[in-house]
Protein backbone atom coordinates (compact mmCIF):
# COMPACT_ATOMS: atom_id res chain seq x y z
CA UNK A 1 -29.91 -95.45 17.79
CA UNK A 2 -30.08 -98.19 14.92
CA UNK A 3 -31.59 -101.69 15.53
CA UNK A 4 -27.96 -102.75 15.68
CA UNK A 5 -26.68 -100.06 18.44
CA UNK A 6 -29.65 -102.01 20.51
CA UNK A 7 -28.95 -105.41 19.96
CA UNK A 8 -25.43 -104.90 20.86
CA UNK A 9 -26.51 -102.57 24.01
CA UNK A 10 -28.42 -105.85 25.04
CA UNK A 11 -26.04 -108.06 24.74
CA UNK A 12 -23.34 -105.81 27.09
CA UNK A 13 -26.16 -105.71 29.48
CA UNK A 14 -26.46 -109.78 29.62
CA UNK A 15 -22.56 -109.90 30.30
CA UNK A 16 -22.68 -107.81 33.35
CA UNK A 17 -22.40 -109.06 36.59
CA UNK A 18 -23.97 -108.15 39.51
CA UNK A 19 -20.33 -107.75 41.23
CA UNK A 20 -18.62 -105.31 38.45
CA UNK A 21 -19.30 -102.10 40.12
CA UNK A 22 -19.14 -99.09 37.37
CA UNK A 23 -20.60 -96.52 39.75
CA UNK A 24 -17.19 -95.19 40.59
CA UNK A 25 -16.40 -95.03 36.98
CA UNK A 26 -15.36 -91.39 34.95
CA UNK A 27 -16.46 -91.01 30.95
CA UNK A 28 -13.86 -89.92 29.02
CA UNK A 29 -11.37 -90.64 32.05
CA UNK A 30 -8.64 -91.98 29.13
CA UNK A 31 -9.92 -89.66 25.99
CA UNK A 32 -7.01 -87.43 25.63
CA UNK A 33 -4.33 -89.84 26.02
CA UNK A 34 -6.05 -92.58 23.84
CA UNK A 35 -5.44 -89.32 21.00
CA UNK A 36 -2.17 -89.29 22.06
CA UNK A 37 -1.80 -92.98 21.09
CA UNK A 38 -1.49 -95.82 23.96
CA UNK A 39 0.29 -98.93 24.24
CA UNK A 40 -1.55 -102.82 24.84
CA UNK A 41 0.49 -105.07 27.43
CA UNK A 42 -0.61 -108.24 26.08
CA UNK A 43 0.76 -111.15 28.40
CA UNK A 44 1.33 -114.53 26.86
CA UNK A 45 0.92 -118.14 28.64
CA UNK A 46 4.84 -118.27 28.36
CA UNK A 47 5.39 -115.61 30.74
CA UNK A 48 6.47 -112.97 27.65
CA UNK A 49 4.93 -110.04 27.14
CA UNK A 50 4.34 -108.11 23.90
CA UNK A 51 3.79 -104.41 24.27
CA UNK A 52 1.74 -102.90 21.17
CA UNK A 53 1.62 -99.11 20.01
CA UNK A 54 -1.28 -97.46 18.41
CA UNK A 55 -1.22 -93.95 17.45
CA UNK A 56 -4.40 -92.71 15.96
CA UNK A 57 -3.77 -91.95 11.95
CA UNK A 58 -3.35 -88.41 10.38
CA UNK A 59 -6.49 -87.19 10.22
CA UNK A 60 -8.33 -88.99 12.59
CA UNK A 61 -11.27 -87.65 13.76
CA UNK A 62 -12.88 -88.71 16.83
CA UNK A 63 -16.84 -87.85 17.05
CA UNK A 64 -18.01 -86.86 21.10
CA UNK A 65 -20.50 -89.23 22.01
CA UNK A 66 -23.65 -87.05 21.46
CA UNK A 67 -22.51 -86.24 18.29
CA UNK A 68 -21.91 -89.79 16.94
CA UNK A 69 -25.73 -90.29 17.86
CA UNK A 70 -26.39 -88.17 15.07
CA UNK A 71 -23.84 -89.14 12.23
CA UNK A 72 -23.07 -92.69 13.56
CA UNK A 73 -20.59 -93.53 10.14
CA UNK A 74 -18.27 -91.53 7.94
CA UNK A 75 -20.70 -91.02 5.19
CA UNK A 76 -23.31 -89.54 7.78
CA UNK A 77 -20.34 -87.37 8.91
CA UNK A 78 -19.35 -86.23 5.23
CA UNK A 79 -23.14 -85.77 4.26
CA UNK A 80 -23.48 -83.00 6.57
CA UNK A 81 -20.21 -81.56 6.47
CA UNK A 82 -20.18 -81.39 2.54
CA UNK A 83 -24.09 -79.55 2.83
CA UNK A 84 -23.00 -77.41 5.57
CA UNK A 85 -20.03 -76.10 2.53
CA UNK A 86 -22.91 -75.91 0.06
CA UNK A 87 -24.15 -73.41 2.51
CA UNK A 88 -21.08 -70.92 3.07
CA UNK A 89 -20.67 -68.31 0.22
CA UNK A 90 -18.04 -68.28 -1.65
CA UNK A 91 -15.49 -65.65 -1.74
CA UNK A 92 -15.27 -63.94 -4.81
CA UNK A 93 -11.55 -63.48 -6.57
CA UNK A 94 -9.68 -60.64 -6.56
């Protein structure tokens, strides 16, 4: 965890109240329809309501939380993945 990833996990621990109850809560509850793409209700002071779609780009990967403790950015991600293929032998031609 970077000195970042703890100033932040501070901060969410300031803004919680002692009435929001989590204990009830499931990780991951969401994860396979967030993939899927999901829509955003957002509901304006006029009484309107705009609904949003996001689908998740081609090629989107999405890290499992104890991996993206180890490779927290793309580059980290790429880094390995490009020194694991350094590591695989190449297939000679035909």
């Amino acid at each position: 965890m970077n000195k970042n990833d703890s100033n932040l996990n501070n901060n969410l621990e300031d803004d919680m109240l002692p009435e929001y109850d989590f204990s009830q809560g499931v990780r991951g509850k969401h994860y396979q329809a967030y993939r899927q793409g999901h829509n955003v209700t957002i509901n304006k002071e006029d009484g309107t309501k705009v609904v949003q779609n996001f689908v998740l780009e081609e090629n989107t990967i999405i890290l499992d939380p104890d991996v993206k403790e180890y490779f927290p950015d793309s580059e980290s991600v790429n880094h390995a993945l490009r020194t694991l293929i350094n590591l695989i032998p190449k297939s000679k031609k035909k």
